[in-house]
PDB file of N, CA and C in Angstrom:
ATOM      1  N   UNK A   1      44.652 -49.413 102.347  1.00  0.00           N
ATOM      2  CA  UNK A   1      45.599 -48.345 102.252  1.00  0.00           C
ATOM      3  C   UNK A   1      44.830 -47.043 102.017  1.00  0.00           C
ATOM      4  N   UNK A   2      45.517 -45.711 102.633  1.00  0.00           N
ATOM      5  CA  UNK A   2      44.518 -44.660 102.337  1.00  0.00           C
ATOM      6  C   UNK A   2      45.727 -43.558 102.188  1.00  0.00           C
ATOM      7  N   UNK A   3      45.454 -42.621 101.936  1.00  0.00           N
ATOM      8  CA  UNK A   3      46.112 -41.595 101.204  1.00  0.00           C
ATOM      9  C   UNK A   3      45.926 -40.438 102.029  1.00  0.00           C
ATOM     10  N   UNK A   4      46.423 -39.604 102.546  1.00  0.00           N
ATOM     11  CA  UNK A   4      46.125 -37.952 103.238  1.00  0.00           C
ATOM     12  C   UNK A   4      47.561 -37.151 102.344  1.00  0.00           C
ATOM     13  N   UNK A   5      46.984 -36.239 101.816  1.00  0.00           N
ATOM     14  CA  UNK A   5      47.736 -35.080 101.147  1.00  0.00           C
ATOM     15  C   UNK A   5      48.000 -33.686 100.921  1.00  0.00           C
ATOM     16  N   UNK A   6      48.730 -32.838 101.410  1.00  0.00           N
ATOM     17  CA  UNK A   6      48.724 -31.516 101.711  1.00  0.00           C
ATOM     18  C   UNK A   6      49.655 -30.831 100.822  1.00  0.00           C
ATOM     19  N   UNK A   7      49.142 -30.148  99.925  1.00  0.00           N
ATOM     20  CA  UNK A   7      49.151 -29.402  98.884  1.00  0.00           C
ATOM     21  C   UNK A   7      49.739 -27.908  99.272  1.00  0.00           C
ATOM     22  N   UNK A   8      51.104 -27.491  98.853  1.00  0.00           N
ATOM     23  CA  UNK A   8      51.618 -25.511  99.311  1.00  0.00           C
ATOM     24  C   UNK A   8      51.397 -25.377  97.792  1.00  0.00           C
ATOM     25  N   UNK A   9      51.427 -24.367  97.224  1.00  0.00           N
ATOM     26  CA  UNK A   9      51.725 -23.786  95.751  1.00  0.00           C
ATOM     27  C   UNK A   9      52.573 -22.268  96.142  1.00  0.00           C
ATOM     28  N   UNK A  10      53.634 -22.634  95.483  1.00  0.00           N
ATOM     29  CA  UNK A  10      54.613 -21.446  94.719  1.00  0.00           C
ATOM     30  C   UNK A  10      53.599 -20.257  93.986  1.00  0.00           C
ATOM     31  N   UNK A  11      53.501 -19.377  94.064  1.00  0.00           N
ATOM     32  CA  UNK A  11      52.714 -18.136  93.298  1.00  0.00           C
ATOM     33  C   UNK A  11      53.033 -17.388  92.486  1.00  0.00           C
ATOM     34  N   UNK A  12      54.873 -16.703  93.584  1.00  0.00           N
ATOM     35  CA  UNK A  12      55.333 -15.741  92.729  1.00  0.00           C
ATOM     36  C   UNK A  12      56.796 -16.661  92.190  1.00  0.00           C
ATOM     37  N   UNK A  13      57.128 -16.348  90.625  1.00  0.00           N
ATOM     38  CA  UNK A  13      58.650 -16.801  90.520  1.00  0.00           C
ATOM     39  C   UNK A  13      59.274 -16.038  90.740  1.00  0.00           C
ATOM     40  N   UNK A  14      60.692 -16.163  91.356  1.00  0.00           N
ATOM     41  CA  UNK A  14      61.881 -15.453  91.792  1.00  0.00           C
ATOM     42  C   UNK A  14      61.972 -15.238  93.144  1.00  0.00           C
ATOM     43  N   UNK A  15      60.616 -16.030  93.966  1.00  0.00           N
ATOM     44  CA  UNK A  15      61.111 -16.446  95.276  1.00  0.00           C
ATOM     45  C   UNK A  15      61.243 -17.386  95.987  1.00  0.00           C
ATOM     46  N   UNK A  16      62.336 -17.693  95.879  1.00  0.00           N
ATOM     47  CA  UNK A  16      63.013 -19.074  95.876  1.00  0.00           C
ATOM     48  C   UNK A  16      64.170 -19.045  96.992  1.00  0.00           C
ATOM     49  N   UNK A  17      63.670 -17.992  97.862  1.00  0.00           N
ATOM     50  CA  UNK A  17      64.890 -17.622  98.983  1.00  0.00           C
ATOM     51  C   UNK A  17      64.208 -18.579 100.269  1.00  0.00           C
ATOM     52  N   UNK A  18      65.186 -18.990 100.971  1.00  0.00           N
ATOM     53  CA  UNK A  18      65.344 -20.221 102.308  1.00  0.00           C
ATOM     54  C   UNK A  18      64.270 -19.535 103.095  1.00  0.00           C
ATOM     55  N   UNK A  19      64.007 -18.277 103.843  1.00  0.00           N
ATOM     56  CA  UNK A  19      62.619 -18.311 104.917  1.00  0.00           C
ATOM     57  C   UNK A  19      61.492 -18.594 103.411  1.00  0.00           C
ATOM     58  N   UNK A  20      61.225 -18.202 102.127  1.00  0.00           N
ATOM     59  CA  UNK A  20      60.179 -18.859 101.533  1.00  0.00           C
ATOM     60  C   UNK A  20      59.698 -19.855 101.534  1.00  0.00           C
ATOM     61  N   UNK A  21      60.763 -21.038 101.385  1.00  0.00           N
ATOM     62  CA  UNK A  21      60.591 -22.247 100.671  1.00  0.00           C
ATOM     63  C   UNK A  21      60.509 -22.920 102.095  1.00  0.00           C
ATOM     64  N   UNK A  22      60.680 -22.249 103.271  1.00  0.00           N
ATOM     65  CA  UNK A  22      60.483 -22.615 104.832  1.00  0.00           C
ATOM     66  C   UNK A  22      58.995 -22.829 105.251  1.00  0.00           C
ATOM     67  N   UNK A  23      58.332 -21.306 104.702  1.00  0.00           N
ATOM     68  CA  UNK A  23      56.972 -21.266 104.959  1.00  0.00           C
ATOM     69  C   UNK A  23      56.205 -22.095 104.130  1.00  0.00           C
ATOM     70  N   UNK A  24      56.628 -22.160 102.876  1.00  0.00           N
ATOM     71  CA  UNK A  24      55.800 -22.967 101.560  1.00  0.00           C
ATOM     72  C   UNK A  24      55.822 -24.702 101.957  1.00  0.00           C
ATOM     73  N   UNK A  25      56.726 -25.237 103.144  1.00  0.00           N
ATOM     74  CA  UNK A  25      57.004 -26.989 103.383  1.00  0.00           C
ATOM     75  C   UNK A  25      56.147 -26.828 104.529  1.00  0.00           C
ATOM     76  N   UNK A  26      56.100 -25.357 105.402  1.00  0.00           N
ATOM     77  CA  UNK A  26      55.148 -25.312 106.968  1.00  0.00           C
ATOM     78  C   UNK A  26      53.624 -25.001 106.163  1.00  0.00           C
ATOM     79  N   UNK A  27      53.409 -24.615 105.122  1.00  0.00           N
ATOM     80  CA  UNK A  27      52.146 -24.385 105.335  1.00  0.00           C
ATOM     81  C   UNK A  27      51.616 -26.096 104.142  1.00  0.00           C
ATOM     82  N   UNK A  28      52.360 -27.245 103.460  1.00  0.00           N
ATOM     83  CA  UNK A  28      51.770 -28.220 102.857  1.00  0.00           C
ATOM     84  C   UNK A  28      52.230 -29.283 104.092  1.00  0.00           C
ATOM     85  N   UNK A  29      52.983 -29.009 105.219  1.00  0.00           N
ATOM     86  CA  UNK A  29      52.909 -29.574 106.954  1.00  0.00           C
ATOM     87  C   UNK A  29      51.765 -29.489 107.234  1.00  0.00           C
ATOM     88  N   UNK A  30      51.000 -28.107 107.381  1.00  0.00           N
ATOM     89  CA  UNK A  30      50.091 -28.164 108.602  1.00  0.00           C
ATOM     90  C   UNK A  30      48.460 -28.438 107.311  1.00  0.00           C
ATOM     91  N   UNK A  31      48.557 -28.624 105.954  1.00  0.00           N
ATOM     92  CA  UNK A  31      47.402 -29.082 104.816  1.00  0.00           C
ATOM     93  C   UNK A  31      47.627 -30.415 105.328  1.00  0.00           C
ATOM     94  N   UNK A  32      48.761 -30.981 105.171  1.00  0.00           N
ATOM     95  CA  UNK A  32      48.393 -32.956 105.259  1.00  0.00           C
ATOM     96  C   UNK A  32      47.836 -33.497 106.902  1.00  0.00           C
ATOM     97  N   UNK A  33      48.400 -32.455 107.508  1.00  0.00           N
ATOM     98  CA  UNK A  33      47.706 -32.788 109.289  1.00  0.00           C
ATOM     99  C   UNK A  33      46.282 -32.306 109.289  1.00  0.00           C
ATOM    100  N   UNK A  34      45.930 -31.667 108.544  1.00  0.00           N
ATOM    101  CA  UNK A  34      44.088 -31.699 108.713  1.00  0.00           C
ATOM    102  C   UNK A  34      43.865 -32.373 108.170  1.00  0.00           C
ATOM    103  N   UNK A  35      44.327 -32.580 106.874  1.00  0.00           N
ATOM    104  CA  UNK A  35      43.941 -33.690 105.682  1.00  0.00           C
ATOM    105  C   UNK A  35      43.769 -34.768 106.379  1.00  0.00           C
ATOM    106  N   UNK A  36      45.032 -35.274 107.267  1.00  0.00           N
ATOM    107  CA  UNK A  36      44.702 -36.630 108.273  1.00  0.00           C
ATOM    108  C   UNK A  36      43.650 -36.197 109.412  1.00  0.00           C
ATOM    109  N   UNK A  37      43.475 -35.130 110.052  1.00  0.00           N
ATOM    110  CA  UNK A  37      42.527 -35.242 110.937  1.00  0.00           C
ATOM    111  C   UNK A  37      41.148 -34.783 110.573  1.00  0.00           C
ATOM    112  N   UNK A  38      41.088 -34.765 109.218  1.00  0.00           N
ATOM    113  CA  UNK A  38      39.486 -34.806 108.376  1.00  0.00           C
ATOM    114  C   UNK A  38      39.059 -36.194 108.278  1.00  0.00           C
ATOM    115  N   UNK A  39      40.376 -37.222 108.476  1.00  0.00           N
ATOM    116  CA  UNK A  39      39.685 -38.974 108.018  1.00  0.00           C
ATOM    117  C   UNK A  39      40.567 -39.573 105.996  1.00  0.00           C
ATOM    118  N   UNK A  40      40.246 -40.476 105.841  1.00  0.00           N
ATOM    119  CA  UNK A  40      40.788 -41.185 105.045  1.00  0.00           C
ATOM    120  C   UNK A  40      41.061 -40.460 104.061  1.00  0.00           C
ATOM    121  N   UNK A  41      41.723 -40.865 102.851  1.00  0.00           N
ATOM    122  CA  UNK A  41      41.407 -40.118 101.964  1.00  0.00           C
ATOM    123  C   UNK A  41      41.441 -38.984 101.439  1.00  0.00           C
ATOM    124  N   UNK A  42      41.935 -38.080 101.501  1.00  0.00           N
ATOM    125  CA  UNK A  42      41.521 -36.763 101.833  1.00  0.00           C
ATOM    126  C   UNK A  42      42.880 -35.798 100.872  1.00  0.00           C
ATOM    127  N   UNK A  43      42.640 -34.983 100.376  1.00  0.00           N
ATOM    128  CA  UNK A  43      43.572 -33.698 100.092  1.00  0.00           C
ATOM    129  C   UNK A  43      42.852 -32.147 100.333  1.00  0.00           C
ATOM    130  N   UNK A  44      44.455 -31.997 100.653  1.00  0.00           N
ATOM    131  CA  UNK A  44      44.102 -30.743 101.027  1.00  0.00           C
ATOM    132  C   UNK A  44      45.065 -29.547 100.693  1.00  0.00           C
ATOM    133  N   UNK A  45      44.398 -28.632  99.854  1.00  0.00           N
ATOM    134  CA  UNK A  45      45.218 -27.186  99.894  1.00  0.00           C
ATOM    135  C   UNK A  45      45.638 -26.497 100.841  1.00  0.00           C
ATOM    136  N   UNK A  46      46.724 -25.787 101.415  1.00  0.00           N
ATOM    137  CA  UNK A  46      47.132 -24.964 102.100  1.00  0.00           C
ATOM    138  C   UNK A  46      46.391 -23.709 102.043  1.00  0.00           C
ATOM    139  N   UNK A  47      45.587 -23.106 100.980  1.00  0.00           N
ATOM    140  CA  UNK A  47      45.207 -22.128 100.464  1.00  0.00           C
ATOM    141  C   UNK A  47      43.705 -22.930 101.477  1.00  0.00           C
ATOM    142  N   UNK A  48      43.075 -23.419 101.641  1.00  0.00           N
ATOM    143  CA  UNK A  48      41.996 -23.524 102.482  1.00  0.00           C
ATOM    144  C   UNK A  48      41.900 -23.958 103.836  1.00  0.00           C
ATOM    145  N   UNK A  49      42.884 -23.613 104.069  1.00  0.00           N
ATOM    146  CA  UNK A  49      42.969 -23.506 105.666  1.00  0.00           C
ATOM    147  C   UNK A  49      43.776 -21.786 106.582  1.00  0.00           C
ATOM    148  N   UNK A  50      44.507 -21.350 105.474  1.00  0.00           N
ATOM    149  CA  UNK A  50      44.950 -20.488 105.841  1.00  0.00           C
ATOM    150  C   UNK A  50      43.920 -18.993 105.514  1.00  0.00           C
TER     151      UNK A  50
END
């Protein structure tokens, strides 16, 4: 069994409005798809790819 994980972080509080919380699920989307196309194992921040 192996694990791939893609990590968004919240920054500011009080934005908590629908295009935010849109971009914050697209950018820990496109962390776990490198995370898987780095190989097993793997996590990954959103903050190091963007």
């Amino acid at each position: 069994m192996s694990v791939s994980i893609g990590i968004s972080c919240l920054t500011q509080v009080g934005l908590a409005d629908e295009t935010f919380l849109d971009k914050l699920i697209e950018k820990a989307d496109a962390a776990v798809y490198t995370a898987k196309s780095q190989g097993r194992n793997r996590t990954i921040c959103s903050s190091d790819i963007y």
